[in-house]
Protein backbone atom coordinates (compact mmCIF):
# COMPACT_ATOMS: atom_id res chain seq x y z
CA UNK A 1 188.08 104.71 139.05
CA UNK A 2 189.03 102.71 135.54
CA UNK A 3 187.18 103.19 132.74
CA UNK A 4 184.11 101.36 131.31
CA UNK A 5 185.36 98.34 129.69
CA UNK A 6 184.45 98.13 126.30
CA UNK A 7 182.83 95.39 124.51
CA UNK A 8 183.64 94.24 121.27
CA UNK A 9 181.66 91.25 119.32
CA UNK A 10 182.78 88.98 117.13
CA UNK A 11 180.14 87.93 114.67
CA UNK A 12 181.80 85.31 112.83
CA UNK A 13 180.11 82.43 113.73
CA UNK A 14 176.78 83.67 112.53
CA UNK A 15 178.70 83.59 109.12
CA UNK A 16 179.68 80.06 109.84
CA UNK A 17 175.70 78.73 110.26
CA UNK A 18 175.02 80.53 106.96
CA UNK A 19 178.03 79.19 105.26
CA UNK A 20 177.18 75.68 106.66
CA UNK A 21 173.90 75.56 104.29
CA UNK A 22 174.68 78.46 101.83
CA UNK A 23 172.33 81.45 100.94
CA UNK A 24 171.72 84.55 103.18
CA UNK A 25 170.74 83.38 106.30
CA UNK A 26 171.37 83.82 109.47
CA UNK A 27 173.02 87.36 108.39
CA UNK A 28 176.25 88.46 110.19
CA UNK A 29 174.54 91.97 109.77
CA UNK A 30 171.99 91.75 111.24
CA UNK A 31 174.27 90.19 114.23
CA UNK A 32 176.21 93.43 113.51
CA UNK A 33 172.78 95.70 113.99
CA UNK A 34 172.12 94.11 117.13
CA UNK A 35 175.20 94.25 118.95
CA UNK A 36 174.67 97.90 117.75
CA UNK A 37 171.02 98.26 119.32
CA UNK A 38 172.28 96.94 122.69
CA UNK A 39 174.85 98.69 123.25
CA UNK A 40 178.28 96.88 122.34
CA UNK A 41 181.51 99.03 121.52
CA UNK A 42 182.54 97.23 118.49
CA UNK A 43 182.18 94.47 115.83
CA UNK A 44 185.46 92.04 115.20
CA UNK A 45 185.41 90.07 112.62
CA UNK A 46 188.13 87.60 110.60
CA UNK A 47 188.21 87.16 107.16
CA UNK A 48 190.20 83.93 106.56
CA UNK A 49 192.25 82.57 103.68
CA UNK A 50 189.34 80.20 103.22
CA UNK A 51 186.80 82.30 103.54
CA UNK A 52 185.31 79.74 105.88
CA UNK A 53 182.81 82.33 107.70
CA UNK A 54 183.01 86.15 107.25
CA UNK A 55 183.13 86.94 103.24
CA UNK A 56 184.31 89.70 101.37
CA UNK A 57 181.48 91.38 100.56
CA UNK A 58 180.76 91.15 104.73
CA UNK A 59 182.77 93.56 105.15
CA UNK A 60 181.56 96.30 103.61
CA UNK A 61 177.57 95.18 104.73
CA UNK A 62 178.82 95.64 108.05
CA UNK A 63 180.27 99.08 107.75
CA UNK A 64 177.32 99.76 106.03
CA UNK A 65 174.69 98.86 108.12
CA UNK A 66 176.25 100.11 111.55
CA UNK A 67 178.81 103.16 113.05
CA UNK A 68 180.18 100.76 115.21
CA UNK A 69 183.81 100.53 114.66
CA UNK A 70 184.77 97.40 112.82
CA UNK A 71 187.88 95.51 114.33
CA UNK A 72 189.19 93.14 111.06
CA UNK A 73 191.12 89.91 111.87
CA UNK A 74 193.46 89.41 109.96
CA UNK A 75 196.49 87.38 108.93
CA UNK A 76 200.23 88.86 108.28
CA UNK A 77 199.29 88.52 104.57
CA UNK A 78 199.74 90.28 101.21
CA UNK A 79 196.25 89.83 100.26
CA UNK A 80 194.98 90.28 104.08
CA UNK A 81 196.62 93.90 103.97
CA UNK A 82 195.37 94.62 100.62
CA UNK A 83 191.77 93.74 101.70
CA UNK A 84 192.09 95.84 104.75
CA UNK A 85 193.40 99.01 102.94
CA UNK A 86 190.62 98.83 100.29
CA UNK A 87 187.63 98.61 103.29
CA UNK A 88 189.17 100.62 105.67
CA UNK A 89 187.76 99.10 109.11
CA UNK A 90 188.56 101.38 112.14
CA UNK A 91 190.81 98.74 113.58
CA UNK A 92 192.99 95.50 111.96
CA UNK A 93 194.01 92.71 114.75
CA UNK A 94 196.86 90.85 113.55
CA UNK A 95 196.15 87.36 114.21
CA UNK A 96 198.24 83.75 113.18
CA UNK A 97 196.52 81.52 110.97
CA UNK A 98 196.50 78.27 110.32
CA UNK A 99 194.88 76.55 107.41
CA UNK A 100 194.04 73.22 109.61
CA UNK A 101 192.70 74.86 112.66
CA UNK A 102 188.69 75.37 113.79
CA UNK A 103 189.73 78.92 115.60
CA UNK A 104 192.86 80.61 116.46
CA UNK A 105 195.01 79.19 118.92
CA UNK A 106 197.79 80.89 120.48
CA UNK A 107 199.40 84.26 120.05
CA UNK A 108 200.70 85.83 116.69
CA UNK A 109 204.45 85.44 117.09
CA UNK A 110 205.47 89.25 116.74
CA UNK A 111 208.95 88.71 117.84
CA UNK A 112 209.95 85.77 115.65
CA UNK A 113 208.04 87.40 112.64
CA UNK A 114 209.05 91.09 113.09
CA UNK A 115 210.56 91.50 109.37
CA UNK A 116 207.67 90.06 108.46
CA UNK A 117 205.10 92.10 110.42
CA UNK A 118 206.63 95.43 110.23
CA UNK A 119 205.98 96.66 106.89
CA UNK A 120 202.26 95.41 107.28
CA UNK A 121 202.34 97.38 110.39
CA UNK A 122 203.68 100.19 108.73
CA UNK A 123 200.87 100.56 105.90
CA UNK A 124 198.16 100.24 108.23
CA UNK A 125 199.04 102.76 110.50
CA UNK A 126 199.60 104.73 107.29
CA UNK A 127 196.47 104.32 106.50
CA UNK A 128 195.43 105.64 109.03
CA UNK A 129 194.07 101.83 110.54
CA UNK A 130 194.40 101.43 114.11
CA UNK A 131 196.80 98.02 114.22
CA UNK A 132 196.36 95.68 117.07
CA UNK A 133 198.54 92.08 117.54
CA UNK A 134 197.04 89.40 119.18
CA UNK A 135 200.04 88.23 121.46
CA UNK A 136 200.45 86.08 124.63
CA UNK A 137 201.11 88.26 127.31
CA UNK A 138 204.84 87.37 127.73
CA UNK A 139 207.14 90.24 128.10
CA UNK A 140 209.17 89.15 124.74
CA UNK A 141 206.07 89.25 122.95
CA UNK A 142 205.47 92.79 124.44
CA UNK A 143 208.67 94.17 123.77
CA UNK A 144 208.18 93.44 119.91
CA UNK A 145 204.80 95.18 119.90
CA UNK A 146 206.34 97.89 121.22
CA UNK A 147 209.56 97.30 118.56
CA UNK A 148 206.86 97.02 116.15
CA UNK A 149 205.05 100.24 117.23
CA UNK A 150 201.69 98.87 117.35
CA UNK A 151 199.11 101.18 119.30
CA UNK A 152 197.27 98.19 120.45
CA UNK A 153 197.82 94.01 121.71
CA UNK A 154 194.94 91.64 122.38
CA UNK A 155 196.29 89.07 124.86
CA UNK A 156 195.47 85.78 124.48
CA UNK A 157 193.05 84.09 127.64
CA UNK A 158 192.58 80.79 126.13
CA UNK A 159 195.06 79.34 128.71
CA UNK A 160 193.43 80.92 131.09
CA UNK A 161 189.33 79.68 130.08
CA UNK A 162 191.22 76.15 129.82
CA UNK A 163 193.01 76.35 133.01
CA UNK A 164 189.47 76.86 134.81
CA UNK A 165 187.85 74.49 132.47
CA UNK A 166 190.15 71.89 133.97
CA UNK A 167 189.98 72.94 137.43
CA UNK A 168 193.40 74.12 138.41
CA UNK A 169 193.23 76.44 140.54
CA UNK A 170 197.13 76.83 140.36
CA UNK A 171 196.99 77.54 136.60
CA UNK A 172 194.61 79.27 136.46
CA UNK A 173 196.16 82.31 139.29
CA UNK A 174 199.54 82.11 137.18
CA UNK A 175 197.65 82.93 133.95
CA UNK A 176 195.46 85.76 135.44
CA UNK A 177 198.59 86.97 137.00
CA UNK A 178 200.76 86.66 133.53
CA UNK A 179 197.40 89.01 132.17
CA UNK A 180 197.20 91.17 135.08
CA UNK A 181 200.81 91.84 134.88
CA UNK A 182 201.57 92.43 130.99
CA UNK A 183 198.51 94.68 131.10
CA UNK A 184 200.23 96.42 133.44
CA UNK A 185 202.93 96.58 131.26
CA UNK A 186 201.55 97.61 127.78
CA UNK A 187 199.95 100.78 129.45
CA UNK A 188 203.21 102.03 131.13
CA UNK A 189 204.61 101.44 127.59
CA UNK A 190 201.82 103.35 125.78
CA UNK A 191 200.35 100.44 124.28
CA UNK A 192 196.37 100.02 124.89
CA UNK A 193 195.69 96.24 126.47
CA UNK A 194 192.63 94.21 124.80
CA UNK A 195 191.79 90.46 125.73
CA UNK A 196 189.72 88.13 124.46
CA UNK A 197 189.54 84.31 123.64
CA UNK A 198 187.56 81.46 125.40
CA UNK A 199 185.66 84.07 127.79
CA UNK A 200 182.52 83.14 129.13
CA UNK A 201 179.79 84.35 131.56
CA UNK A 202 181.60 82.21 134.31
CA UNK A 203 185.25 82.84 133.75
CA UNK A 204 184.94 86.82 132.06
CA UNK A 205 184.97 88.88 135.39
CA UNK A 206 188.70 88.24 137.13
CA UNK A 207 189.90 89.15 133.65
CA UNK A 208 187.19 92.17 133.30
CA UNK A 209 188.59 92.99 136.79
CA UNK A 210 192.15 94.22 135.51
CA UNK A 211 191.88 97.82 135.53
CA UNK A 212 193.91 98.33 132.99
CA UNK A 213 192.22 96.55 130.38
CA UNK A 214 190.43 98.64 127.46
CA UNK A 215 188.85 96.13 125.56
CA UNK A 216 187.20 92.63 125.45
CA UNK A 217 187.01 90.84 122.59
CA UNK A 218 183.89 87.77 122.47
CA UNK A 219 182.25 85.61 119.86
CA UNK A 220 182.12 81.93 119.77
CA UNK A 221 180.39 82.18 123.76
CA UNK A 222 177.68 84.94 122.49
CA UNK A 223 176.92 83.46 118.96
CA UNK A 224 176.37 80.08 121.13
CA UNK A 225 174.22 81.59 123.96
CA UNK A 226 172.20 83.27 121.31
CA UNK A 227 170.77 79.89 119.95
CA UNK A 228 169.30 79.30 123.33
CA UNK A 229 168.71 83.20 124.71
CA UNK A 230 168.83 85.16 121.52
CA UNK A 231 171.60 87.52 120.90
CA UNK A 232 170.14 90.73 122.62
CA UNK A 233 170.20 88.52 126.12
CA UNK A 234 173.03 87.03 125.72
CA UNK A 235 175.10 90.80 125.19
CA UNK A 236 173.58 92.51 128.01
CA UNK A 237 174.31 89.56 130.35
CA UNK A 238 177.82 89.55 129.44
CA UNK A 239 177.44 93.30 129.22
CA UNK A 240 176.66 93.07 132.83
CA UNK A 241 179.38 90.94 134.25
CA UNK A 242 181.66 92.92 132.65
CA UNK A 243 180.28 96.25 134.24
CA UNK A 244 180.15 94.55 137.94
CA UNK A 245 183.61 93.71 137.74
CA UNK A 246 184.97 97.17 137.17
């Protein structure tokens, strides 16, 4: 049988209705606490060049408040890695950034930014950080991951929740099969296979379905179900789907 799929949280958005207004509230740990109380694996969170949701001084609220491991976004960046190596999360996803755009969009480019990537790599794993890239799951992207000998990809569904957002049917087979395939892939190569992006209650369970997926990474879908549910109902729902899939 696979294993249990695990279920990781990203809290950022909670940081984004606090930032909107200013002050302390809503809390992202307090977010953290509950994903913690109901049973989720892990909390993911991005600190961004413009500090536009999680802060600084998030970070180390969160790995104070909860033994959840803490999965840091973060960009290929001097003062990314330095941030990383003074808080010490359990995990650091290496994600692409953008200055201009709302969320991330699209893989990290690990092949065409290896030189670049590698030494960040290296003083992670040093550290002894468990380093994850957020990739497309195309084999050239793969083969740099492994090139780059990162323990870990996320691959990116977003063309996959927008192919069934749109309807096509056609699209949306050749990007579960691109998933099902590179996941596939990553473990016969050592490499542990996340996903996340754009999942949802109705599009998570074909992707929860691949058995050898470790890992989902969800935020923006939770944090907006939670305004209408709460945040407890909204993880165990998705905590459910997840769980009939497998």
């Amino acid at each position: 049988m696979p294993e249990p799929l695990r279920l990781g949280v990203n809290i950022d958005h909670v940081a984004t209705i606090r930032n909107a207004r200013g002050g302390d509230h809503p809390d992202p740990v307090r977010a953290a606490r509950i994903v913690a109380e109901v049973g989720g694996d892990g909390i993911t969170a991005h600190l961004r060049e413009d500090r536009r949701h999680i802060r600084d001084d998030d970070l180390a609220r969160i790995r104070e408040a909860t033994d959840l491991p803490l999965n840091l976004e973060m960009a290929a960046t001097d003062e990314m890695l330095a941030i990383a190596l003074r808080h010490q999360p359990h995990a650091a996803c290496i994600v692409p950034e953008k200055r201009e755009e709302r969320t991330t969009e699209g893989g990290l480019d690990a092949a065409g930014q290896h030189n670049r990537i590698a030494p960040i790599v290296e003083q992670l794993r040093d550290a002894g950080i468990r380093v994850s890239l957020f990739i497309e799951a195309e084999e050239r992207q793969l083969d740099a991951a492994i090139r780059l000998r990162a323990p870990v990809v996320e691959f990116h569904t977003g063309e996959y929740a927008h192919a069934i957002q749109d309807g096509d049917s056609e699209r949306t087979e050749r990007e579960l099969r691109r998933i099902t395939d590179m996941a596939a892939l990553a473990a016969k190569n050592g490499i542990e296979p996340h996903a996340g992006h754009g999942l949802t209650f109705d599009n998570v369970q074909p992707i929860a379905a691949i058995p050898q997926l470790a890992e989902l990474n969800i935020g923006h879908y939770l944090i907006g179900e939670a305004v209408f549910t709460g945040l407890e109902p909204a993880i165990r729902r998705m905590r459910e789907l997840m769980d009939d899939a497998r």
